[in-house]
N, C-alpha and C. Protein backbone atom coordinates (compact mmCIF):
# COMPACT_ATOMS: atom_id res chain seq x y z
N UNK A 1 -24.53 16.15 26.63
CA UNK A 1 -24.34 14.77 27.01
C UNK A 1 -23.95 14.71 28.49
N UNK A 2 -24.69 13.78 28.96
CA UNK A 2 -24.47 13.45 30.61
C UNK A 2 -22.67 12.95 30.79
N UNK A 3 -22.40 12.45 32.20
CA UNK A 3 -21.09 12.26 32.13
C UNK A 3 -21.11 10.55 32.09
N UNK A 4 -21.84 10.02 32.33
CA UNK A 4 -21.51 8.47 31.99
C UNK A 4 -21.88 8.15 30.41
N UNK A 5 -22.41 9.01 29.73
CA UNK A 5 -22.69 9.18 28.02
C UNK A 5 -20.66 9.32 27.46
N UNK A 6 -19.89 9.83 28.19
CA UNK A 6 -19.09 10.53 27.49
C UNK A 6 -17.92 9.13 27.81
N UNK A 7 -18.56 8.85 29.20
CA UNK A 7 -17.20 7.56 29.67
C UNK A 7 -17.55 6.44 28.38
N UNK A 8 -18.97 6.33 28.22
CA UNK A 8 -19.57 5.07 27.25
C UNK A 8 -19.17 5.01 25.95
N UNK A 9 -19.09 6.64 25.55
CA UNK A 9 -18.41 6.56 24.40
C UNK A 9 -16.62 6.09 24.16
N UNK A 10 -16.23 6.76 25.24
CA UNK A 10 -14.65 6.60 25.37
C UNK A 10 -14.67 5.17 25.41
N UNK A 11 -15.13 4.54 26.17
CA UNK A 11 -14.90 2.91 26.04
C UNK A 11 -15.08 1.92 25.12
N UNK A 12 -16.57 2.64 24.20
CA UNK A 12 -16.27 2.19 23.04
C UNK A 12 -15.67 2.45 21.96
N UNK A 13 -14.94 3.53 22.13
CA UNK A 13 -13.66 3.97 21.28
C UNK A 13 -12.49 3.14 21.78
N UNK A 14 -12.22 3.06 22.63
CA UNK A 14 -10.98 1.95 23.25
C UNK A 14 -11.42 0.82 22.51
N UNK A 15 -12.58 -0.30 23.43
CA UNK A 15 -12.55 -1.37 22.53
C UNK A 15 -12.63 -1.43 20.92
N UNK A 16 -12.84 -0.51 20.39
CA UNK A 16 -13.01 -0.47 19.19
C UNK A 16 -11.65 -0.43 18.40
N UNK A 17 -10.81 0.15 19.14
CA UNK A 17 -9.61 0.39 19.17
C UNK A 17 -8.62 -0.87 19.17
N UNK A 18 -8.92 -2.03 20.33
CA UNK A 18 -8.31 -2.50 20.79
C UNK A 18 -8.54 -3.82 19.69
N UNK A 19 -10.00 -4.23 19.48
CA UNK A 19 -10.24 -5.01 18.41
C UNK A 19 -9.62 -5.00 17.36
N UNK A 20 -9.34 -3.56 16.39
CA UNK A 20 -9.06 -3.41 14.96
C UNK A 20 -7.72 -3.04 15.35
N UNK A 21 -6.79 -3.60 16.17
CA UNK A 21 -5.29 -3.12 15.98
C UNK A 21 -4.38 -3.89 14.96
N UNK A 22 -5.06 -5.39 15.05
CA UNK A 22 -4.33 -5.76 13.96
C UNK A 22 -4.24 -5.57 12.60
N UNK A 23 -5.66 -5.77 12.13
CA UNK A 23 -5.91 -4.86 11.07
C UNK A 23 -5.66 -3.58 10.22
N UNK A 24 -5.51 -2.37 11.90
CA UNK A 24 -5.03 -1.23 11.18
C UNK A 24 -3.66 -1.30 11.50
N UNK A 25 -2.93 -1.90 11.92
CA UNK A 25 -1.18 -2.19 11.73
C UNK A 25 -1.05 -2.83 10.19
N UNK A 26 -1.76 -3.93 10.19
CA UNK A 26 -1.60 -4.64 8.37
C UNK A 26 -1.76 -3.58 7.52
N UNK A 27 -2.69 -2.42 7.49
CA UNK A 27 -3.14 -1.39 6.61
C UNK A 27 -2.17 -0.37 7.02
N UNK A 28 -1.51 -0.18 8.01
CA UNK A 28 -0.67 0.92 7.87
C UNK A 28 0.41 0.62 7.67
N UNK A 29 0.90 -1.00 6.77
CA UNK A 29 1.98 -1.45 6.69
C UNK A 29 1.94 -2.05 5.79
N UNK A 30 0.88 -2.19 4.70
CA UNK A 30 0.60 -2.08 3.32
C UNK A 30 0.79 -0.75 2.96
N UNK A 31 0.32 0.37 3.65
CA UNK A 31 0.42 1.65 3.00
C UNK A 31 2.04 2.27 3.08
N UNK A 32 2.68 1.98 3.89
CA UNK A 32 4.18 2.25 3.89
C UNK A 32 4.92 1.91 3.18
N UNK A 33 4.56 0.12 2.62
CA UNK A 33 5.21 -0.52 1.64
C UNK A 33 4.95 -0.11 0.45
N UNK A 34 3.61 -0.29 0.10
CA UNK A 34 3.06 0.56 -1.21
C UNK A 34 3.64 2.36 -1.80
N UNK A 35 3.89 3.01 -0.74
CA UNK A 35 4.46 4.43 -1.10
C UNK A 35 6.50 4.01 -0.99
N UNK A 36 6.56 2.83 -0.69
CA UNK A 36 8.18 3.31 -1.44
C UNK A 36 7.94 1.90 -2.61
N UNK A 37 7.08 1.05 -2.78
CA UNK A 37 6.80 1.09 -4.24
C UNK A 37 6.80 1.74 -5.09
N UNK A 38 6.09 2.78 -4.59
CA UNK A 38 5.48 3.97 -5.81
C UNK A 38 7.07 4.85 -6.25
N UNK A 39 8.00 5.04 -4.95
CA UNK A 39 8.93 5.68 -4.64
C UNK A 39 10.28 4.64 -6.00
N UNK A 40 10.06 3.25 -5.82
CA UNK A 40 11.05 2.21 -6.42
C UNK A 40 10.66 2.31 -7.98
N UNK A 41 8.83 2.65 -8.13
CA UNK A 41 8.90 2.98 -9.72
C UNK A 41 8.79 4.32 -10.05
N UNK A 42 9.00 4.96 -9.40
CA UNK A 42 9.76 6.38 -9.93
C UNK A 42 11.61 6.25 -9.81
N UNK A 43 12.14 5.68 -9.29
CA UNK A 43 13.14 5.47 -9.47
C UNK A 43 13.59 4.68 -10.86
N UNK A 44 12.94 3.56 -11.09
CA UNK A 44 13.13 2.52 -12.46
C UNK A 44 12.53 3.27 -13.78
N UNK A 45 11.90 4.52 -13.23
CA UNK A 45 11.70 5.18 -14.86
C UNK A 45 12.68 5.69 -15.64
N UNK A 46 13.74 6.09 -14.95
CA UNK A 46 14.79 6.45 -16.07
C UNK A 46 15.34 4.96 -16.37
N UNK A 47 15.63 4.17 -15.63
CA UNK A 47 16.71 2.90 -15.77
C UNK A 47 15.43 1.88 -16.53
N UNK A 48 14.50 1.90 -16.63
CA UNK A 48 13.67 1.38 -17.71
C UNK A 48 13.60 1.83 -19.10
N UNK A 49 13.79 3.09 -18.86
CA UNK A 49 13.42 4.23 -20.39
C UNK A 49 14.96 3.48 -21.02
N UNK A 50 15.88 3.45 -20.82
CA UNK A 50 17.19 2.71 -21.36
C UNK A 50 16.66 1.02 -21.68
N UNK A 51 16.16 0.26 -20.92
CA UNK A 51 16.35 -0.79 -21.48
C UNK A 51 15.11 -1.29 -21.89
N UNK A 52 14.16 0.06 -22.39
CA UNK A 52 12.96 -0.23 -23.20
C UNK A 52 12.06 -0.90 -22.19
N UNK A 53 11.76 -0.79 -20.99
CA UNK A 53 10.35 -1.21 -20.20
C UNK A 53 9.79 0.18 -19.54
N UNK A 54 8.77 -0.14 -19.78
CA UNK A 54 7.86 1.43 -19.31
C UNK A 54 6.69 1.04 -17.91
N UNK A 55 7.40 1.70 -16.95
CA UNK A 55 6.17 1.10 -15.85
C UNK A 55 5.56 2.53 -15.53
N UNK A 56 4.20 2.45 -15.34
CA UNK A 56 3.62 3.91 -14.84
C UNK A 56 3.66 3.45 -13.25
N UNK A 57 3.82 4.82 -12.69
CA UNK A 57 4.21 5.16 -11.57
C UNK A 57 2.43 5.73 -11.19
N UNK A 58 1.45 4.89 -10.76
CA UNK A 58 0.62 5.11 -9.97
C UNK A 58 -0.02 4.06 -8.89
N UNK A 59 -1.33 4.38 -8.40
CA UNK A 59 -1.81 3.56 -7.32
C UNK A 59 -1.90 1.99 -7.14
N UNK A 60 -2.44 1.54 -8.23
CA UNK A 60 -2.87 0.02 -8.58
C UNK A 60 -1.18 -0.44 -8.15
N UNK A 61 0.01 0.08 -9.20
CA UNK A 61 1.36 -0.75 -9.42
C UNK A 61 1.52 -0.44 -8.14
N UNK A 62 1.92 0.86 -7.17
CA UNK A 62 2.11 0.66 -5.98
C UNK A 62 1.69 -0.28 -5.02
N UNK A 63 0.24 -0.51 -5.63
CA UNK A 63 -0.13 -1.81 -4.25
C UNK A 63 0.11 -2.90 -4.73
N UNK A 64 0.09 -3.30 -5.87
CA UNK A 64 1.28 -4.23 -5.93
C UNK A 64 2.38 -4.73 -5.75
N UNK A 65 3.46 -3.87 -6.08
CA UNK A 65 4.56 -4.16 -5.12
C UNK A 65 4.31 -3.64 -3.68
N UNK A 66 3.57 -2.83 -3.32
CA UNK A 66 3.28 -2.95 -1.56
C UNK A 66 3.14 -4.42 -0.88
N UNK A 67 2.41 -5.19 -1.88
CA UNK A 67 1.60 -6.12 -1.80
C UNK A 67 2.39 -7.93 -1.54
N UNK A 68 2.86 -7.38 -3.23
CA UNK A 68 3.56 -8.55 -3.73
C UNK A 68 5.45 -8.78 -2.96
N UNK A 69 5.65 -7.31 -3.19
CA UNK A 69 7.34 -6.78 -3.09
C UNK A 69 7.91 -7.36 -4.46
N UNK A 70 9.36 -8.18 -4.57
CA UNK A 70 9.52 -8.04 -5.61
C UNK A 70 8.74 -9.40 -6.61
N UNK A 71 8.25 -10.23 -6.40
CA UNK A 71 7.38 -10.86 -7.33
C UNK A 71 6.33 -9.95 -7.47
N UNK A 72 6.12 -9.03 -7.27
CA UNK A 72 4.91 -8.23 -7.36
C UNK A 72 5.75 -7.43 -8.65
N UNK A 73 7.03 -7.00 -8.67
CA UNK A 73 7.51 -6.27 -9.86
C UNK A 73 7.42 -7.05 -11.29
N UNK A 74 7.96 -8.44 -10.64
CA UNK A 74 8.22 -9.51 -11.99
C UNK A 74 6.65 -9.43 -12.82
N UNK A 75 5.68 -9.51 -11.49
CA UNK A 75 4.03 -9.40 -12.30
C UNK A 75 4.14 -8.48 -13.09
N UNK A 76 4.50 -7.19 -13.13
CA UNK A 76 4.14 -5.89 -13.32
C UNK A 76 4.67 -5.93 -14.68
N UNK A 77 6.16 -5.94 -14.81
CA UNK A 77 6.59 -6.50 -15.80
C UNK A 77 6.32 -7.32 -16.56
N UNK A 78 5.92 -8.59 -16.91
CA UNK A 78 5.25 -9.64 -17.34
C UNK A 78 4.00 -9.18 -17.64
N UNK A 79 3.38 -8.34 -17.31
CA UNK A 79 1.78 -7.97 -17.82
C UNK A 79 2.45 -6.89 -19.07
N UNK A 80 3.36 -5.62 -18.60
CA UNK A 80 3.56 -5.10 -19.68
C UNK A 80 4.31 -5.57 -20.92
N UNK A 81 4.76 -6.67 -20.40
CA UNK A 81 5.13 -7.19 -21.49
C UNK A 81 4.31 -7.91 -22.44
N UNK A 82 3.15 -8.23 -21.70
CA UNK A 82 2.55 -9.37 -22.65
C UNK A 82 1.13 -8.72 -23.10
N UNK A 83 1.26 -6.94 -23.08
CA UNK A 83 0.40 -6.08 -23.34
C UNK A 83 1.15 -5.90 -24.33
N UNK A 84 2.05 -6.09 -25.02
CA UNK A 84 2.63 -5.41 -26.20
C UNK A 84 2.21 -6.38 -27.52
């Protein structure tokens, strides 16, 4: 590759960059929230197993409360409940 091939690319890596910042801040701040979701229902599995509610600790419930926060739990709850 020539040297104005390599500047052309760099620049459209910048603007490309500069466009999707908000976006990848929202997504890297859904994904932070979502992993101490995941972190809050591994914590509520013992303190659930006592008062009889069972939440699985994977991806979907994480982005939910990533998502929701805590009305996102009340959902979570309320579905398993009304799965029984």
């Amino acid at each position: 590759m020539t040297g104005w091939l390599w500047w052309a690319a760099g620049g459209g890596l910048l603007l490309m960059l500069v466009l999707c910042r908000r976006p990848l801040t929202a997504l890297c701040r859904l994904a932070v929230r979502s992993g101490l979701g995941m972190v809050f229902l591994w914590l509520f599995q013992g303190l659930g197993g006592l008062l009889g509610v069972t939440l699985g600790v994977n991806l979907l419930n994480g982005l939910v409360l990533g998502a929701l926060g805590p009305p996102g739990f009340a959902l979570l709850l309320l579905t398993q409940w009304t799965g029984r």
